[in-house]
PDB file of N, CA and C in Angstrom:
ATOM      1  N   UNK A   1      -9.067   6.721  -3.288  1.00  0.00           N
ATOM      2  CA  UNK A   1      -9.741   6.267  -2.087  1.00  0.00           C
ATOM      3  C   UNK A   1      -8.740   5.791  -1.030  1.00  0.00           C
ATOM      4  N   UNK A   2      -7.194   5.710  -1.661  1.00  0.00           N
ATOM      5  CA  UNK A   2      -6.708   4.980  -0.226  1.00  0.00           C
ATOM      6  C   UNK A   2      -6.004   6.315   0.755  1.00  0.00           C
ATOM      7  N   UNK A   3      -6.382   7.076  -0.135  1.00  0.00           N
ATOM      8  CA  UNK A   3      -5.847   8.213   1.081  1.00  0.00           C
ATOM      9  C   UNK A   3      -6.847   8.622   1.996  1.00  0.00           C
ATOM     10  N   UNK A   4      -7.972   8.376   1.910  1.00  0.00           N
ATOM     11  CA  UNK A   4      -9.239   8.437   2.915  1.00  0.00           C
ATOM     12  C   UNK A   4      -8.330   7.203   4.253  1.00  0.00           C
ATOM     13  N   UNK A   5      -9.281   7.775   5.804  1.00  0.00           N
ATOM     14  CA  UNK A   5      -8.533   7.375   6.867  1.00  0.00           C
ATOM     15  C   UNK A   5      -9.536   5.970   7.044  1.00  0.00           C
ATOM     16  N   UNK A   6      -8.380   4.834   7.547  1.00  0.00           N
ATOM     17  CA  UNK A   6      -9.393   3.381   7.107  1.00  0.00           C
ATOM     18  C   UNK A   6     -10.567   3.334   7.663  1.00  0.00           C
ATOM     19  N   UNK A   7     -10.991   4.028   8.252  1.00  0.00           N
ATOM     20  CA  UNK A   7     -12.729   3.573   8.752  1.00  0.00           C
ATOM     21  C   UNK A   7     -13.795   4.480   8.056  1.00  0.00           C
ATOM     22  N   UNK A   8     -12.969   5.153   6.403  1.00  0.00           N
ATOM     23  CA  UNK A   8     -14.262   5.109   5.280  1.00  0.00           C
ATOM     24  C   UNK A   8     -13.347   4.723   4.394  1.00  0.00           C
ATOM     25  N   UNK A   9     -12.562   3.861   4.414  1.00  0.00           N
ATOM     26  CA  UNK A   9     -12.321   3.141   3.085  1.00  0.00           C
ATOM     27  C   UNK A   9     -12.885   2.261   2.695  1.00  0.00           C
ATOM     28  N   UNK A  10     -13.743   1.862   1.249  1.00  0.00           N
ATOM     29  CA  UNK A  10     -14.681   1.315   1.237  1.00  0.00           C
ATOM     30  C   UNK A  10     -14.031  -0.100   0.558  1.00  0.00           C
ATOM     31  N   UNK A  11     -13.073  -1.139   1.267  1.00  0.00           N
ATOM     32  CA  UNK A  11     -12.447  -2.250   0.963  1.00  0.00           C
ATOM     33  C   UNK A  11     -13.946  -3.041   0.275  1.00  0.00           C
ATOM     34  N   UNK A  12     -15.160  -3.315   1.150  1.00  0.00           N
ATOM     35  CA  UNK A  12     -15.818  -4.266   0.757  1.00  0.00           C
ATOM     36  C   UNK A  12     -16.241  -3.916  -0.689  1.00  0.00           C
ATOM     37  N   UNK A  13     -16.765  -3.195  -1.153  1.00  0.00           N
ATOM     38  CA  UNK A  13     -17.203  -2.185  -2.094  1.00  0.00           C
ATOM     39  C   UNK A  13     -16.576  -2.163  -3.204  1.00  0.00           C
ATOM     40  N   UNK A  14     -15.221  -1.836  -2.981  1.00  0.00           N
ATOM     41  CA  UNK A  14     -14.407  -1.942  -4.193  1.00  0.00           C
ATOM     42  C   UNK A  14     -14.446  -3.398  -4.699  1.00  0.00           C
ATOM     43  N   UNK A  15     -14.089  -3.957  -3.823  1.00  0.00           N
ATOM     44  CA  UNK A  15     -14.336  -5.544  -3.964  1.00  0.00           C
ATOM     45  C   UNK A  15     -15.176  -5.930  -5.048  1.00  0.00           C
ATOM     46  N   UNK A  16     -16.167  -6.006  -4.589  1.00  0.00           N
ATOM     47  CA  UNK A  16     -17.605  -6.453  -4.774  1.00  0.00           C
ATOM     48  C   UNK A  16     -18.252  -5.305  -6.209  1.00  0.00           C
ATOM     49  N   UNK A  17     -17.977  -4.359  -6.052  1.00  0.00           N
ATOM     50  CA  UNK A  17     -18.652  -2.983  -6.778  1.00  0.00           C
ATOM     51  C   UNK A  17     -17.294  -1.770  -7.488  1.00  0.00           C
ATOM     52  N   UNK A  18     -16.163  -2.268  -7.723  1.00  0.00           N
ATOM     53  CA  UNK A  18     -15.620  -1.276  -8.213  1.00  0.00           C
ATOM     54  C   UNK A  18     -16.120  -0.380  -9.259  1.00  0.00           C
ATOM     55  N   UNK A  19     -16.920   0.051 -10.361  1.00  0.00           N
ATOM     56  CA  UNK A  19     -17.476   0.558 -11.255  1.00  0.00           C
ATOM     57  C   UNK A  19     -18.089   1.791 -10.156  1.00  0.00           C
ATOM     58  N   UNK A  20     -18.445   1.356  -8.405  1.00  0.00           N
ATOM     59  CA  UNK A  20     -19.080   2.655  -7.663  1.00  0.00           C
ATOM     60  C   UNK A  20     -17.807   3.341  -6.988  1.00  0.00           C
ATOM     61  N   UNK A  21     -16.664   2.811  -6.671  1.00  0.00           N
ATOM     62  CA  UNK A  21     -15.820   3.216  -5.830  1.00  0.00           C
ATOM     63  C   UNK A  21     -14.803   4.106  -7.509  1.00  0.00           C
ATOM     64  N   UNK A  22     -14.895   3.809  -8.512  1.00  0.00           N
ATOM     65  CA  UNK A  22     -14.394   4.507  -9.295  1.00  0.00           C
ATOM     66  C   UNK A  22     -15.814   5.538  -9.761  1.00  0.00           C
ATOM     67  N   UNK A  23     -16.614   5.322 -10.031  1.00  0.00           N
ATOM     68  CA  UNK A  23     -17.515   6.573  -9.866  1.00  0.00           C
ATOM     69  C   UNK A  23     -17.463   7.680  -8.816  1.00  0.00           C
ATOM     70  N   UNK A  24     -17.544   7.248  -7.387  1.00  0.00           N
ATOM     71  CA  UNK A  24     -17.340   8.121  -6.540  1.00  0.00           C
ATOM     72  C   UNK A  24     -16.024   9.029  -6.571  1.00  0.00           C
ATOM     73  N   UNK A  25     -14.958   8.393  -6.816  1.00  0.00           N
ATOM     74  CA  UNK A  25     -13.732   8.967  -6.853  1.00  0.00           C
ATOM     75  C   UNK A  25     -14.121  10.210  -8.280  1.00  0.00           C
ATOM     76  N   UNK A  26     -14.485   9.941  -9.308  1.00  0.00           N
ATOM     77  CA  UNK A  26     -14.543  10.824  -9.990  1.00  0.00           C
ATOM     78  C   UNK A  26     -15.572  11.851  -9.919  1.00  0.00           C
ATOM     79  N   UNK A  27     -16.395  11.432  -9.161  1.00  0.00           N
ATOM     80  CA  UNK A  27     -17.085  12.460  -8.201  1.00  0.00           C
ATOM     81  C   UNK A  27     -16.797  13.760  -7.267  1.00  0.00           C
ATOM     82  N   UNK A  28     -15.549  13.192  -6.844  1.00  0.00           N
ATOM     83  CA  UNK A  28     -15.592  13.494  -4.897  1.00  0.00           C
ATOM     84  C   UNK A  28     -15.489  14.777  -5.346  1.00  0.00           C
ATOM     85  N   UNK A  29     -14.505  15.588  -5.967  1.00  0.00           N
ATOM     86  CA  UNK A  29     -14.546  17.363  -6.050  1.00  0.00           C
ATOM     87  C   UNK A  29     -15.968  17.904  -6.334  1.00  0.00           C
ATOM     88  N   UNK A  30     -16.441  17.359  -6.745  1.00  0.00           N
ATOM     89  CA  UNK A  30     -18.112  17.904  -7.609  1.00  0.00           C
ATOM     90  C   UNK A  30     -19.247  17.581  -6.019  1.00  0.00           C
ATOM     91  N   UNK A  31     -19.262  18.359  -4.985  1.00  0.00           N
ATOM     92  CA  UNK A  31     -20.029  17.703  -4.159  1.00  0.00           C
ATOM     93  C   UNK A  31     -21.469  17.702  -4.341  1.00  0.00           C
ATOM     94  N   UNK A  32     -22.611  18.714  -5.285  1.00  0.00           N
ATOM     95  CA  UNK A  32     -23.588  18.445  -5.670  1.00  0.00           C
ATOM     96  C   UNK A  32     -23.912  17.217  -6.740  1.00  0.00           C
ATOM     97  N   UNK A  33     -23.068  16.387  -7.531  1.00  0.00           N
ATOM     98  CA  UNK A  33     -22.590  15.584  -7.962  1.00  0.00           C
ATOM     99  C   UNK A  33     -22.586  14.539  -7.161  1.00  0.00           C
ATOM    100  N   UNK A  34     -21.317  14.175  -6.470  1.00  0.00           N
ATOM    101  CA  UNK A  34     -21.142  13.606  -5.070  1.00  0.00           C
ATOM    102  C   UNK A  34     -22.723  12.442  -4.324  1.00  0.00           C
ATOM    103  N   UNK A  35     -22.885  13.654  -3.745  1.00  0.00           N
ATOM    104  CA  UNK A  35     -24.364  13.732  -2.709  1.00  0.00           C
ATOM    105  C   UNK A  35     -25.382  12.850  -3.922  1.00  0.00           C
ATOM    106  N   UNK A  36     -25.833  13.347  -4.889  1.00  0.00           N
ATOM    107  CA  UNK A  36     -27.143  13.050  -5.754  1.00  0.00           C
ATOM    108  C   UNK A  36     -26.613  11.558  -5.763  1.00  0.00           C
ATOM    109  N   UNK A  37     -25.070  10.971  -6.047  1.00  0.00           N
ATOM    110  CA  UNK A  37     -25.050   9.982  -6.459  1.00  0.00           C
ATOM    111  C   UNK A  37     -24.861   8.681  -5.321  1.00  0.00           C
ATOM    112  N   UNK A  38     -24.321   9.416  -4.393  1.00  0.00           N
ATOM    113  CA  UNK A  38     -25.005   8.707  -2.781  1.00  0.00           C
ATOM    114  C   UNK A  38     -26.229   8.525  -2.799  1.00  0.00           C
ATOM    115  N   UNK A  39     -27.051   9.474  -2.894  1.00  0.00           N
ATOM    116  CA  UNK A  39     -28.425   9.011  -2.810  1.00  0.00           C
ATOM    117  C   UNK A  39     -29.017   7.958  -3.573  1.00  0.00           C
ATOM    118  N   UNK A  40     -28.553   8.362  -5.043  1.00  0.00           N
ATOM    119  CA  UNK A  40     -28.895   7.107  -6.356  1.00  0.00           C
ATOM    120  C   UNK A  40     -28.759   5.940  -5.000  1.00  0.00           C
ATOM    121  N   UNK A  41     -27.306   5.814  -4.989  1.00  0.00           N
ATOM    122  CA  UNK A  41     -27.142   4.849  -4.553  1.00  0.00           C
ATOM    123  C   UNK A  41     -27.938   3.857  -3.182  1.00  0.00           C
ATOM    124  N   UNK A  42     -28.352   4.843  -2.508  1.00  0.00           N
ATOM    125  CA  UNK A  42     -28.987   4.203  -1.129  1.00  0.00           C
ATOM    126  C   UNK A  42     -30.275   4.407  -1.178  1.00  0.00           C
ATOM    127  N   UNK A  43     -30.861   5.233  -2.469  1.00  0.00           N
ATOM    128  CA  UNK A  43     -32.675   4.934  -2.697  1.00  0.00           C
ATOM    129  C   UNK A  43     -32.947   4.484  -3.783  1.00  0.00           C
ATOM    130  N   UNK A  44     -33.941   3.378  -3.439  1.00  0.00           N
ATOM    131  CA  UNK A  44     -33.897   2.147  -4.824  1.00  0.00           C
ATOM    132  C   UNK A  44     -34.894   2.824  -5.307  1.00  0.00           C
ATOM    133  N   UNK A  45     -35.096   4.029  -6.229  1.00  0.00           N
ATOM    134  CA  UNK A  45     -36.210   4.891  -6.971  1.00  0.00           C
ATOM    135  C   UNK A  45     -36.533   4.044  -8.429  1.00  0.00           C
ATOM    136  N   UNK A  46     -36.276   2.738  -8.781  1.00  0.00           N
ATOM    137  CA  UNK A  46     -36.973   1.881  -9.744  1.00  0.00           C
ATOM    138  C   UNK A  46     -37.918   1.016  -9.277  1.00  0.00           C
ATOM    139  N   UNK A  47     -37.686   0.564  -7.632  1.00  0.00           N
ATOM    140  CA  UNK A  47     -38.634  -0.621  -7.102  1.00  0.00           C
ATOM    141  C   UNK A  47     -38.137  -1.644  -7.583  1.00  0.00           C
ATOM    142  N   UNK A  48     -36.479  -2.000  -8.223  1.00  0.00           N
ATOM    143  CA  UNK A  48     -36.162  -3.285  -8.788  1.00  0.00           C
ATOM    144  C   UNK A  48     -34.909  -3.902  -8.108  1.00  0.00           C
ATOM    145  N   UNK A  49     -34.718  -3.472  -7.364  1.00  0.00           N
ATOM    146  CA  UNK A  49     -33.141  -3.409  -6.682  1.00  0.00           C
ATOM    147  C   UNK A  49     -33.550  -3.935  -5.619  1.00  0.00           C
ATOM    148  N   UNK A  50     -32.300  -4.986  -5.187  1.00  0.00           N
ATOM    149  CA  UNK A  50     -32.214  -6.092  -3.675  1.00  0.00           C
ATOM    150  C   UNK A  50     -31.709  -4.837  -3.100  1.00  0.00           C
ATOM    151  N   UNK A  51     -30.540  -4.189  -3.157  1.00  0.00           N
ATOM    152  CA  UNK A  51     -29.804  -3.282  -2.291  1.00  0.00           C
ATOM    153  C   UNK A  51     -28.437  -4.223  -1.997  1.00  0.00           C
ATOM    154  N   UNK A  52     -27.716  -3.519  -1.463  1.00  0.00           N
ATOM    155  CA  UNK A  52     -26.560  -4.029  -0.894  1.00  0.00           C
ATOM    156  C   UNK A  52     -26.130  -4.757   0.172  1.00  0.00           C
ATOM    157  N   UNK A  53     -25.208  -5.615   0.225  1.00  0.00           N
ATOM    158  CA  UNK A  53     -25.485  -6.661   1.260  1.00  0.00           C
ATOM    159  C   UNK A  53     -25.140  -5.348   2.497  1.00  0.00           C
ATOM    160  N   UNK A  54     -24.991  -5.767   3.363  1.00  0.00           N
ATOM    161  CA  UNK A  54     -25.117  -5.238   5.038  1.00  0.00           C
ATOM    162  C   UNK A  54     -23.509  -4.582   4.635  1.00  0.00           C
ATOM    163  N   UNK A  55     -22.552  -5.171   4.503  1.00  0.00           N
ATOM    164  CA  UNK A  55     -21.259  -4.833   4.495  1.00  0.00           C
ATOM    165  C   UNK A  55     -21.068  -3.307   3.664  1.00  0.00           C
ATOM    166  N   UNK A  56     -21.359  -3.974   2.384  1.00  0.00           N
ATOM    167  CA  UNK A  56     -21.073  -2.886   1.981  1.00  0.00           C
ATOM    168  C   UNK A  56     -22.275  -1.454   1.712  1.00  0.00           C
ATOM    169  N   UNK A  57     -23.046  -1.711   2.441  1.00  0.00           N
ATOM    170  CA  UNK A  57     -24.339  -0.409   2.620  1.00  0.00           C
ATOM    171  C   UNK A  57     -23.675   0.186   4.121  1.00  0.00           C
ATOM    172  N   UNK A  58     -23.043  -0.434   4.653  1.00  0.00           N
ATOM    173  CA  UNK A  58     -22.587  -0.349   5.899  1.00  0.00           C
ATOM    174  C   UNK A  58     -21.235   1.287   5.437  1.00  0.00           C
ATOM    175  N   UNK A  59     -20.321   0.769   4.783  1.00  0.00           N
ATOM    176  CA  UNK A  59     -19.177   1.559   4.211  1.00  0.00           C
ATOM    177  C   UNK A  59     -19.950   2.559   3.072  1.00  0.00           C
ATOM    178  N   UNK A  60     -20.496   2.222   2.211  1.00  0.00           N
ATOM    179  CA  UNK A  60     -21.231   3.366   2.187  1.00  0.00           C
ATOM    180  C   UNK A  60     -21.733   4.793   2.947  1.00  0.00           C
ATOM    181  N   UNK A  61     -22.600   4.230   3.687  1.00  0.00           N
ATOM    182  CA  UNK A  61     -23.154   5.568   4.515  1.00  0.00           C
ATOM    183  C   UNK A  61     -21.730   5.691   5.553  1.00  0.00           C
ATOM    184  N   UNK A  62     -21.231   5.421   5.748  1.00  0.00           N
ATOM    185  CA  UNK A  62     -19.872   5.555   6.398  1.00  0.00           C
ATOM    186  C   UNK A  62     -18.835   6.719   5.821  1.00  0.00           C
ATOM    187  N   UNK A  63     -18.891   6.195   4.721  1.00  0.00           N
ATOM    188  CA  UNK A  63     -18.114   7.024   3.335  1.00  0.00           C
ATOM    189  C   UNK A  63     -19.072   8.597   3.131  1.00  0.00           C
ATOM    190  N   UNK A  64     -20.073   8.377   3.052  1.00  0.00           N
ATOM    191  CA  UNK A  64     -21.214   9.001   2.527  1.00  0.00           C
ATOM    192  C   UNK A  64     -20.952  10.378   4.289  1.00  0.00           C
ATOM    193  N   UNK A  65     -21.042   9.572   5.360  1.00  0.00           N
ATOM    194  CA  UNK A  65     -20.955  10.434   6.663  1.00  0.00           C
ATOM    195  C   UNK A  65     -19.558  10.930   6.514  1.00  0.00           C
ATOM    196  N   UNK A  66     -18.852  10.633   6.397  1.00  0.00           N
ATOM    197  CA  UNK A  66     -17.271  11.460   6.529  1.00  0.00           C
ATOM    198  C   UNK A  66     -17.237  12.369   5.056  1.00  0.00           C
ATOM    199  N   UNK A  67     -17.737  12.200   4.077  1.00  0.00           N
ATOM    200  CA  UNK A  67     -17.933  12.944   2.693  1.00  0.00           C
ATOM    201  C   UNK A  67     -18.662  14.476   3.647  1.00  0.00           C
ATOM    202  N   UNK A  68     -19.295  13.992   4.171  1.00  0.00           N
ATOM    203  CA  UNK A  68     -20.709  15.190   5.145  1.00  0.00           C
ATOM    204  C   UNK A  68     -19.712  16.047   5.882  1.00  0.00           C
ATOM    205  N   UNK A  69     -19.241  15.484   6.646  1.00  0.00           N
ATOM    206  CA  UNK A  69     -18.296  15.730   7.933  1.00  0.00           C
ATOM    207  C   UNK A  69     -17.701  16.382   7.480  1.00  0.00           C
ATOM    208  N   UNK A  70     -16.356  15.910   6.866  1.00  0.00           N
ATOM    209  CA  UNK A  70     -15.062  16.187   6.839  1.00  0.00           C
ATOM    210  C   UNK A  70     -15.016  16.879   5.508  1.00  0.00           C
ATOM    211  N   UNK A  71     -14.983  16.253   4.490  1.00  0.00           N
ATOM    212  CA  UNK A  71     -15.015  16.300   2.940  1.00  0.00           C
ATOM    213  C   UNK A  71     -15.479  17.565   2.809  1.00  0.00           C
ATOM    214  N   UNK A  72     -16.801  17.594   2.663  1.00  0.00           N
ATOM    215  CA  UNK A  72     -17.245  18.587   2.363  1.00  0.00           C
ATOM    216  C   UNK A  72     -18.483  19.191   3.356  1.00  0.00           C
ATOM    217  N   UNK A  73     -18.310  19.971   4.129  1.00  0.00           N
ATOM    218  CA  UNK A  73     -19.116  19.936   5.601  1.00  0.00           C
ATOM    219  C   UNK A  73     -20.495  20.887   5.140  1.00  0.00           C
ATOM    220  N   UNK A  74     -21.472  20.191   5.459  1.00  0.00           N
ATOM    221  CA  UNK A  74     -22.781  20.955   5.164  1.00  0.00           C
ATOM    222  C   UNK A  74     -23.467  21.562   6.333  1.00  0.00           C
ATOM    223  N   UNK A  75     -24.114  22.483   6.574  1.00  0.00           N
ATOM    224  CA  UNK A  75     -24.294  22.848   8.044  1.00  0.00           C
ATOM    225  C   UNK A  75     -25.776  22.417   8.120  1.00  0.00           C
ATOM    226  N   UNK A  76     -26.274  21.432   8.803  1.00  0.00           N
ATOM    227  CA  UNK A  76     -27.491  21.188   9.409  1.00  0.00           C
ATOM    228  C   UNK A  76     -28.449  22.058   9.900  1.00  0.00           C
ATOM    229  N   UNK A  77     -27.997  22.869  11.015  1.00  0.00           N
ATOM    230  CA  UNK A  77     -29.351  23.628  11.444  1.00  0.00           C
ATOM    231  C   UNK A  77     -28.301  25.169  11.352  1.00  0.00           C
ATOM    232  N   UNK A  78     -29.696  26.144  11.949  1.00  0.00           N
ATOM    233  CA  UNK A  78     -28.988  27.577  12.359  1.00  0.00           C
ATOM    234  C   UNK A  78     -28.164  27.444  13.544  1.00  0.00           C
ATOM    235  N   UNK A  79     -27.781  26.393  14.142  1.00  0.00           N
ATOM    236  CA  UNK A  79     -26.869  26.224  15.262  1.00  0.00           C
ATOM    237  C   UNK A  79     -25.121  25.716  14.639  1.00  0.00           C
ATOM    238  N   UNK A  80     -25.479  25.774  13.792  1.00  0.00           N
ATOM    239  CA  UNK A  80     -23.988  24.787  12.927  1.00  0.00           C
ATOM    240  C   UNK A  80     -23.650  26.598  12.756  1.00  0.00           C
ATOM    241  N   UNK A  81     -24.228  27.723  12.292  1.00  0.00           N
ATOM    242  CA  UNK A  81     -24.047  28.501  11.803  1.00  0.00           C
ATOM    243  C   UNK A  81     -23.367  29.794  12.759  1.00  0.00           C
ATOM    244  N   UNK A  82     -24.145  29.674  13.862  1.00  0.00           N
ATOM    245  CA  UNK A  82     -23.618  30.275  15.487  1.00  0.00           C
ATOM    246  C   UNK A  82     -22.302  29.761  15.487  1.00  0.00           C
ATOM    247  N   UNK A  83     -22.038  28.277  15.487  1.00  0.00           N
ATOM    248  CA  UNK A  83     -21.000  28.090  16.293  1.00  0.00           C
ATOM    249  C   UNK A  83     -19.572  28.435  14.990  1.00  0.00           C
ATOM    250  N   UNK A  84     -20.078  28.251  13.897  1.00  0.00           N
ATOM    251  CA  UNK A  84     -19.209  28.544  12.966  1.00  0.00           C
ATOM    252  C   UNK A  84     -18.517  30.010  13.281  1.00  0.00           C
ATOM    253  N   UNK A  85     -19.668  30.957  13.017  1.00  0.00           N
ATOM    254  CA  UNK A  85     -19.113  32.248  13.613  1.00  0.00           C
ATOM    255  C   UNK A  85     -18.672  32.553  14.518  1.00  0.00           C
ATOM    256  N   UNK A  86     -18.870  31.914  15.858  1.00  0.00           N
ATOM    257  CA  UNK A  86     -17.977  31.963  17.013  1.00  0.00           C
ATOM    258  C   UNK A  86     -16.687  31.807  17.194  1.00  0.00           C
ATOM    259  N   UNK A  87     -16.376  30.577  15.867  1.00  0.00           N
ATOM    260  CA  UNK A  87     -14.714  30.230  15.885  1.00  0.00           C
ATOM    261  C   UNK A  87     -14.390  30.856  15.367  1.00  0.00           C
ATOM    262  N   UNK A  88     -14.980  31.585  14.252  1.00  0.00           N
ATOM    263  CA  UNK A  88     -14.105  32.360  12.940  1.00  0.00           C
ATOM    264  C   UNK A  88     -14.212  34.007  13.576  1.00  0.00           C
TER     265      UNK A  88
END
């Protein structure tokens, strides 16, 4: 994780939650993997869970958006797909 650029390094997280910041890492190549376990993470599907304080739900979807982006880029609409072919 510290080779990620500091505005998705997830300092609070590790902190607070290392057992997720070492999960994710053993994640990150596997991006159907990856994704499912972002989600675990940000939908409370038991109904028993407080959730995460602000900070670190914050670096999460942060982490979770540059995973999207950069990491591993998923194309949103048939317009992601135009412009792809335009560059290539």
């Amino acid at each position: 994780m510290e080779q990620l650029p500091q505005h998705a390094q997830p300092f609070q997280t590790a902190a607070r939650y290392p057992r997720i910041v070492n999960s994710l890492a053993g994640l990150w190549q596997s991006p159907p993997r990856c994704r499912a376990y972002f989600e675990q993470l940000m939908i409370d599907e038991r109904g028993d869970r407080q959730g995460f304080p602000t900070e670190v739900a914050s670096e999460l979807a942060a982490l979770k958006d540059y995973y999207d982006s950069v990491v591993q880029p998923t194309q949103q609409t048939v317009w992601d797909e135009i412009i792809n072919r335009s560059r290539g």
